[in-house]
Protein backbone atom coordinates (compact mmCIF):
# COMPACT_ATOMS: atom_id res chain seq x y z
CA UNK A 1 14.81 -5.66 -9.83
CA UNK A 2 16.52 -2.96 -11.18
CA UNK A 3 15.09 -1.20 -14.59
CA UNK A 4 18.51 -2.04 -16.69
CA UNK A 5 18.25 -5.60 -15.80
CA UNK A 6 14.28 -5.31 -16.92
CA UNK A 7 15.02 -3.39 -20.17
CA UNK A 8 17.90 -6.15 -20.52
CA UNK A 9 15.17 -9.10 -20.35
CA UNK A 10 13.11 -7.67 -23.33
CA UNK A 11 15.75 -5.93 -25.85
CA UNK A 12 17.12 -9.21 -27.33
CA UNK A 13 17.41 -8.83 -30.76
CA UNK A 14 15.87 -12.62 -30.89
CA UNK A 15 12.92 -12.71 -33.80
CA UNK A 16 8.96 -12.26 -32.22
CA UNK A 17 6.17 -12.74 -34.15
CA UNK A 18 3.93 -10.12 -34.21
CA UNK A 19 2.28 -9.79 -31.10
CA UNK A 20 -1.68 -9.89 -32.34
CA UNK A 21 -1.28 -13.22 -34.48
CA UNK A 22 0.32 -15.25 -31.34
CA UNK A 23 -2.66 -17.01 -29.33
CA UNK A 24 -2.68 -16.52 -25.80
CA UNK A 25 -1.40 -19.94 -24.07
CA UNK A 26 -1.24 -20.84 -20.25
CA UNK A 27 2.25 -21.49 -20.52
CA UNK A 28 3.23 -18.07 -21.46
CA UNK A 29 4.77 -15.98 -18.87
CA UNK A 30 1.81 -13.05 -17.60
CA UNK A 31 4.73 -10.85 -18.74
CA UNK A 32 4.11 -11.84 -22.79
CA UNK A 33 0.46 -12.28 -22.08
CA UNK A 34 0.15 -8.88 -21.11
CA UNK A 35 2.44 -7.66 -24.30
CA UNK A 36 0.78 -9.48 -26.51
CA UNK A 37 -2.45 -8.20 -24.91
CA UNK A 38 -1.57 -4.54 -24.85
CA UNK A 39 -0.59 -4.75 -29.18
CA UNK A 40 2.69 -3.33 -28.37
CA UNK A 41 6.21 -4.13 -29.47
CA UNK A 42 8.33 -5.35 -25.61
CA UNK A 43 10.19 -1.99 -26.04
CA UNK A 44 7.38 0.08 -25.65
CA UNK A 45 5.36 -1.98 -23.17
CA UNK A 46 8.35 -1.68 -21.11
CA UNK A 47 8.54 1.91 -21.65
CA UNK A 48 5.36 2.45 -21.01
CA UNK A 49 5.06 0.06 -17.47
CA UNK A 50 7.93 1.94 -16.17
CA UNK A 51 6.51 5.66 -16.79
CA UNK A 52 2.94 4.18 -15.68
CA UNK A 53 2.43 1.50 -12.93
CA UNK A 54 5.93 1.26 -11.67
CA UNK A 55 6.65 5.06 -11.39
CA UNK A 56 5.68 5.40 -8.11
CA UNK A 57 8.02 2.89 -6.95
CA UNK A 58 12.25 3.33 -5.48
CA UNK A 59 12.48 -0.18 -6.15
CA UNK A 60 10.94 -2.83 -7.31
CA UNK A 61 11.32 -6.93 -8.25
CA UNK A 62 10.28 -9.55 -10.63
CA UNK A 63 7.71 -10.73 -8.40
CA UNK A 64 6.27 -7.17 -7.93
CA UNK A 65 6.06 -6.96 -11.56
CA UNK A 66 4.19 -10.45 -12.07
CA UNK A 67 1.64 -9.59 -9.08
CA UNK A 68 0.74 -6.82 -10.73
CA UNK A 69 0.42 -7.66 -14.02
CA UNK A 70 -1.47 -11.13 -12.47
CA UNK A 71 -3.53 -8.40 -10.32
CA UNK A 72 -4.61 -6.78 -13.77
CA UNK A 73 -5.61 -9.90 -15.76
CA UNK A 74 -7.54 -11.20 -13.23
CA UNK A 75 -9.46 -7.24 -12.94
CA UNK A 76 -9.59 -6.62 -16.28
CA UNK A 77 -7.70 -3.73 -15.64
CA UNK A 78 -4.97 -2.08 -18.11
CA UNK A 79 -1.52 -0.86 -16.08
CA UNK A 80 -0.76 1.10 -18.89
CA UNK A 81 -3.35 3.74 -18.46
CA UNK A 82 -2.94 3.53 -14.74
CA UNK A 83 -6.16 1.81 -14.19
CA UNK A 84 -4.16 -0.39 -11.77
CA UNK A 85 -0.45 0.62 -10.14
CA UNK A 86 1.83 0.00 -7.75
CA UNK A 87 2.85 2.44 -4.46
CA UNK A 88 4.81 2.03 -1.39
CA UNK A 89 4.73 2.92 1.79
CA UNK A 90 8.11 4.04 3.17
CA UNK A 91 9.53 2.16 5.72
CA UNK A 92 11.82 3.23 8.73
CA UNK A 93 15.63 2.93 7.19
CA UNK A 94 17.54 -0.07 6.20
CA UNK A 95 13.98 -2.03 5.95
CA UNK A 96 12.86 -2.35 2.22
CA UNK A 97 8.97 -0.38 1.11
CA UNK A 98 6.04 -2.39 1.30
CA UNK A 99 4.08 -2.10 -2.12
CA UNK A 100 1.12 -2.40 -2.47
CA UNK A 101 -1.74 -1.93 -5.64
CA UNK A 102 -4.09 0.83 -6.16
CA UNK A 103 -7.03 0.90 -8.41
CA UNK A 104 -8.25 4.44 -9.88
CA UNK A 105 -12.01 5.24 -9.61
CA UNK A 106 -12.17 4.91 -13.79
CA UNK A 107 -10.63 1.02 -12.77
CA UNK A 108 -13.36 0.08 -9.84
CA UNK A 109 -16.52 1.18 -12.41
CA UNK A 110 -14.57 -0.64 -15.13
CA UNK A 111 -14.59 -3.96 -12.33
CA UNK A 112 -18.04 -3.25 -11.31
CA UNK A 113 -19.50 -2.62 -15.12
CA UNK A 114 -17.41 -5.90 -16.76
CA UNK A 115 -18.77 -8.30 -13.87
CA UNK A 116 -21.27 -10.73 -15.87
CA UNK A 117 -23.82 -10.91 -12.86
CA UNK A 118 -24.14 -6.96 -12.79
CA UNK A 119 -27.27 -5.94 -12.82
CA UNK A 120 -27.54 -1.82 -11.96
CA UNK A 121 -26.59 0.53 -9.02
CA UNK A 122 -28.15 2.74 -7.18
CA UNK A 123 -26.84 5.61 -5.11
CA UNK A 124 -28.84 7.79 -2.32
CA UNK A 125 -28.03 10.94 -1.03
CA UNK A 126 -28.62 11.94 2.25
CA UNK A 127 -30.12 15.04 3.58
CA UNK A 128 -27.36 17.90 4.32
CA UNK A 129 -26.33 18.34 7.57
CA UNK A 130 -25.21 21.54 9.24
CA UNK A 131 -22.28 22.13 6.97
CA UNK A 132 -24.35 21.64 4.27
CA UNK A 133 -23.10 18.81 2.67
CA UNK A 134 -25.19 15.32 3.19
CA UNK A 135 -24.63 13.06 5.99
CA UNK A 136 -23.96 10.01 4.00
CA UNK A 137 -23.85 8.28 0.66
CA UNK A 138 -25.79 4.89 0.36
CA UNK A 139 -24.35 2.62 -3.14
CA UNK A 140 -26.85 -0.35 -3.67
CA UNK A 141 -25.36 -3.12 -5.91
CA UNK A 142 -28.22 -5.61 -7.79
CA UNK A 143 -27.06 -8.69 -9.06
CA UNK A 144 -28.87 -10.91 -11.50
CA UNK A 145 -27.69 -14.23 -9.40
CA UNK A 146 -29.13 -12.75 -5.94
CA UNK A 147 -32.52 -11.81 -4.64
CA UNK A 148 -30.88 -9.39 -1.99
CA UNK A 149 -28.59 -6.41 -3.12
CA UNK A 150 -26.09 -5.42 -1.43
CA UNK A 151 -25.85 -1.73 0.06
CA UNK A 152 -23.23 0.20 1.78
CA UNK A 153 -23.29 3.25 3.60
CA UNK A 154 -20.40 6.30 3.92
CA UNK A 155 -20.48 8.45 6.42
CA UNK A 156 -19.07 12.01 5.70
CA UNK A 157 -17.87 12.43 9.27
CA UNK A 158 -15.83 9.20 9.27
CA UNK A 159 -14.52 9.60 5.26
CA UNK A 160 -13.73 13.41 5.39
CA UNK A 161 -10.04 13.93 5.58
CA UNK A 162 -9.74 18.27 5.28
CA UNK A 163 -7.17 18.10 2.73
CA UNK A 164 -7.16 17.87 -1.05
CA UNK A 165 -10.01 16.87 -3.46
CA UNK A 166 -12.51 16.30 -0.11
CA UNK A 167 -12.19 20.14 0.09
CA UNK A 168 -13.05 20.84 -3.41
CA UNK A 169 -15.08 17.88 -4.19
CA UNK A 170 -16.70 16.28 -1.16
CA UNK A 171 -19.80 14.66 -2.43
CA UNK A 172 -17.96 12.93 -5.20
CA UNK A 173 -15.03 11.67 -3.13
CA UNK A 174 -17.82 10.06 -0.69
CA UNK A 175 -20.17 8.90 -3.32
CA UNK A 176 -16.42 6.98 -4.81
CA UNK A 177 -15.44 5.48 -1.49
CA UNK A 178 -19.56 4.46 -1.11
CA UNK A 179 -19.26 2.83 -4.71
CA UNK A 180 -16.00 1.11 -3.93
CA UNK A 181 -16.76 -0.12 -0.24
CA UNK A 182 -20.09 -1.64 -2.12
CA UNK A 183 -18.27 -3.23 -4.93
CA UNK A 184 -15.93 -4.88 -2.21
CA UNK A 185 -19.01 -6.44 -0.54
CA UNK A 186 -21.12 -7.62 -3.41
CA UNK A 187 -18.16 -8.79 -5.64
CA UNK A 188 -15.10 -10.01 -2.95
CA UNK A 189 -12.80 -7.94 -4.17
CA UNK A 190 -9.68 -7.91 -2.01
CA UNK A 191 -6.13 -6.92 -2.06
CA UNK A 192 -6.45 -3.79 -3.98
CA UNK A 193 -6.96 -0.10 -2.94
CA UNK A 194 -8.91 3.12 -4.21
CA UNK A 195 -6.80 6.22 -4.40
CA UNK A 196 -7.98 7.82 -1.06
CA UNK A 197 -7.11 5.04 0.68
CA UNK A 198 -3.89 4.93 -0.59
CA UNK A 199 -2.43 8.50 0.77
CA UNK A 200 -3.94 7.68 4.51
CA UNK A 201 -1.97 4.36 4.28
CA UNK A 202 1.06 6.25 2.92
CA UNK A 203 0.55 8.97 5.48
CA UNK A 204 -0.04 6.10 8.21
CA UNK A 205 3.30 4.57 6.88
CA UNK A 206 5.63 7.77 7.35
CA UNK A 207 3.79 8.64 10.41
CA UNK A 208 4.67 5.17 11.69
CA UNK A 209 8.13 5.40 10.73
CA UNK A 210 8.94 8.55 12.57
CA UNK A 211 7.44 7.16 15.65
CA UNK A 212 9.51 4.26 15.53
CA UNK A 213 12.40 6.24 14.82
CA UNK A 214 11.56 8.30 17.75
CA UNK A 215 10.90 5.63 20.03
CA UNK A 216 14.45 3.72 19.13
CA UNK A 217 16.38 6.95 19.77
CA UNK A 218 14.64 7.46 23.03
CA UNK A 219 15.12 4.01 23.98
CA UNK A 220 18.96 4.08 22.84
CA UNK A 221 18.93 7.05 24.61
CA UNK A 222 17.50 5.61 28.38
CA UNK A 223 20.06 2.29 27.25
CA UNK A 224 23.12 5.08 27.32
CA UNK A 225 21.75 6.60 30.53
CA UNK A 226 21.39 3.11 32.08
CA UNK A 227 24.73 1.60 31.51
CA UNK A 228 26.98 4.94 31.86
CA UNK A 229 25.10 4.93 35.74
CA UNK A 230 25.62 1.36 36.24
CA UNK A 231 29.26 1.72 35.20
CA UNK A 232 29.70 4.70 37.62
CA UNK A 233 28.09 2.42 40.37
CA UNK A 234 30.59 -0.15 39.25
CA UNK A 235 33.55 1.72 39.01
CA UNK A 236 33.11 3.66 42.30
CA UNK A 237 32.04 0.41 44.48
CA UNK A 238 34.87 -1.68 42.39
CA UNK A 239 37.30 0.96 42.68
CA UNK A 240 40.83 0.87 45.21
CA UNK A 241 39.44 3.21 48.16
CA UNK A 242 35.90 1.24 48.00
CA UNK A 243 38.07 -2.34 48.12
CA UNK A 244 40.07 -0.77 51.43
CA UNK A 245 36.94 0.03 53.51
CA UNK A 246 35.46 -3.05 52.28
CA UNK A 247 38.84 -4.61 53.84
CA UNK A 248 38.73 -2.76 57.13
CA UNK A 249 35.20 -3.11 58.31
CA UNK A 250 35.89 -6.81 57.69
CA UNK A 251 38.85 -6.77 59.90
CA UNK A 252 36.87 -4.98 62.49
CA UNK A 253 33.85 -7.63 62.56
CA UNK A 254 37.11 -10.29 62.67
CA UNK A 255 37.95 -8.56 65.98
CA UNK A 256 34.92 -8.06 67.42
């Protein structure tokens, strides 16, 4: 959906009431629940969804729009402050990006925290191993409806990607993927993604796209190959001298 067309669908000059003294109703679009949630005027929630949770995005649609916002109310989660957004993953060209929803670390405690059978968490640190830095980070979830809690363990090894805030901040990045793999578990959380997990799917996406475009020029390449030497077999079996041998060795057997 292009962003005109969106600014378009909430600029009509059509008289609201204010947005704080209109009940929510379930036959409101989750566009105006969300307005009327967030206080603001449609202007600046537009605005402000744009520069936020859609910024990420080349292009995106109505229904990308409503699965997010849908995503939100159903989390809890405010789009506006980036708690939840939108992100693609580039796709080889002429295909359109596959979005997708990522949840910030300050979103998955705000999940985990707001669930009404929440009942504490626990993290353990593992002793460090040669590099220094622990082996693991256990996250133990209690709930008040369960005798059992549920605990998840995040190996450093496995998580450790070399490159940005794992360099500077290792034992928090594992500690948040420990907390969020947990929370997954003990809550069923599905379809949405912490921030680490994002880039490698990103990264996985671009990485897959130059392999494909690799492996379509190669194999245009071989298809080139194939039919220029089947031609020349062609032509050279098909041509005028090949027809007049054909002719005289056939004469010859006739004879014979």
């Amino acid at each position: 959906m292009s962003r005109n067309k969106f600014n378009h669908r909430f600029t009509k000059s059509e008289s609201r009431v204010n947005a704080k003294e209109r009940p929510l109703t379930t036959t409101q679009s989750v566009v105006d629940r969300s307005v009327q949630r967030s206080g603001l005027s449609y202007d600046s929630f537009v605005r402000l969804i744009i520069q936020s949770a859609l910024s990420r995005l080349s292009i995106w649609s109505q229904a990308d729009l409503d699965r997010l916002l849908l995503l939100a109310e159903r989390l809890g989660l405010d789009p506006l402050s980036n708690e939840i957004y939108a992100t693609e993953v580039v796709p080889e060209s002429g295909k359109k990006p596959r979005i997708f929803f990522v949840v910030g670390v300050d979103g998955w405690s705000k999940i985990i925290n707001a669930h009404p059978q929440f009942d504490g968490m626990r993290f353990v640190e593992s002793a460090p191993g040669g590099d220094e830095l622990p082996q693991y980070f256990e996250c133990t979830i209690f709930r008040k409806d369960r005798k059992v809690a549920t605990s998840v363990r995040e190996y450093m090894h496995e998580a450790h990607t070399n490159q940005g805030a794992w360099l500077t901040h290792p034992r928090r990045m594992l500690r948040h993927k420990a907390m969020v793999q947990c929370a997954r578990i003990c809550f069923g959380l599905s379809g949405i993604y912490e921030p680490d997990e994002a880039q490698r799917i990103e990264k996985h996406g671009v990485a897959e796209s130059k392999k494909q475009n690799a492996t379509h020029k190669s194999a245009n390449a071989n298809l080139e190959q194939n039919n220029g030497t089947f031609l020349a077999k062609k032509s050279s079996k098909e041509s005028g001298i090949g027809f007049v041998k054909s002719w005289v060795m056939a004469q010859d057997i006739q004879k014979n």
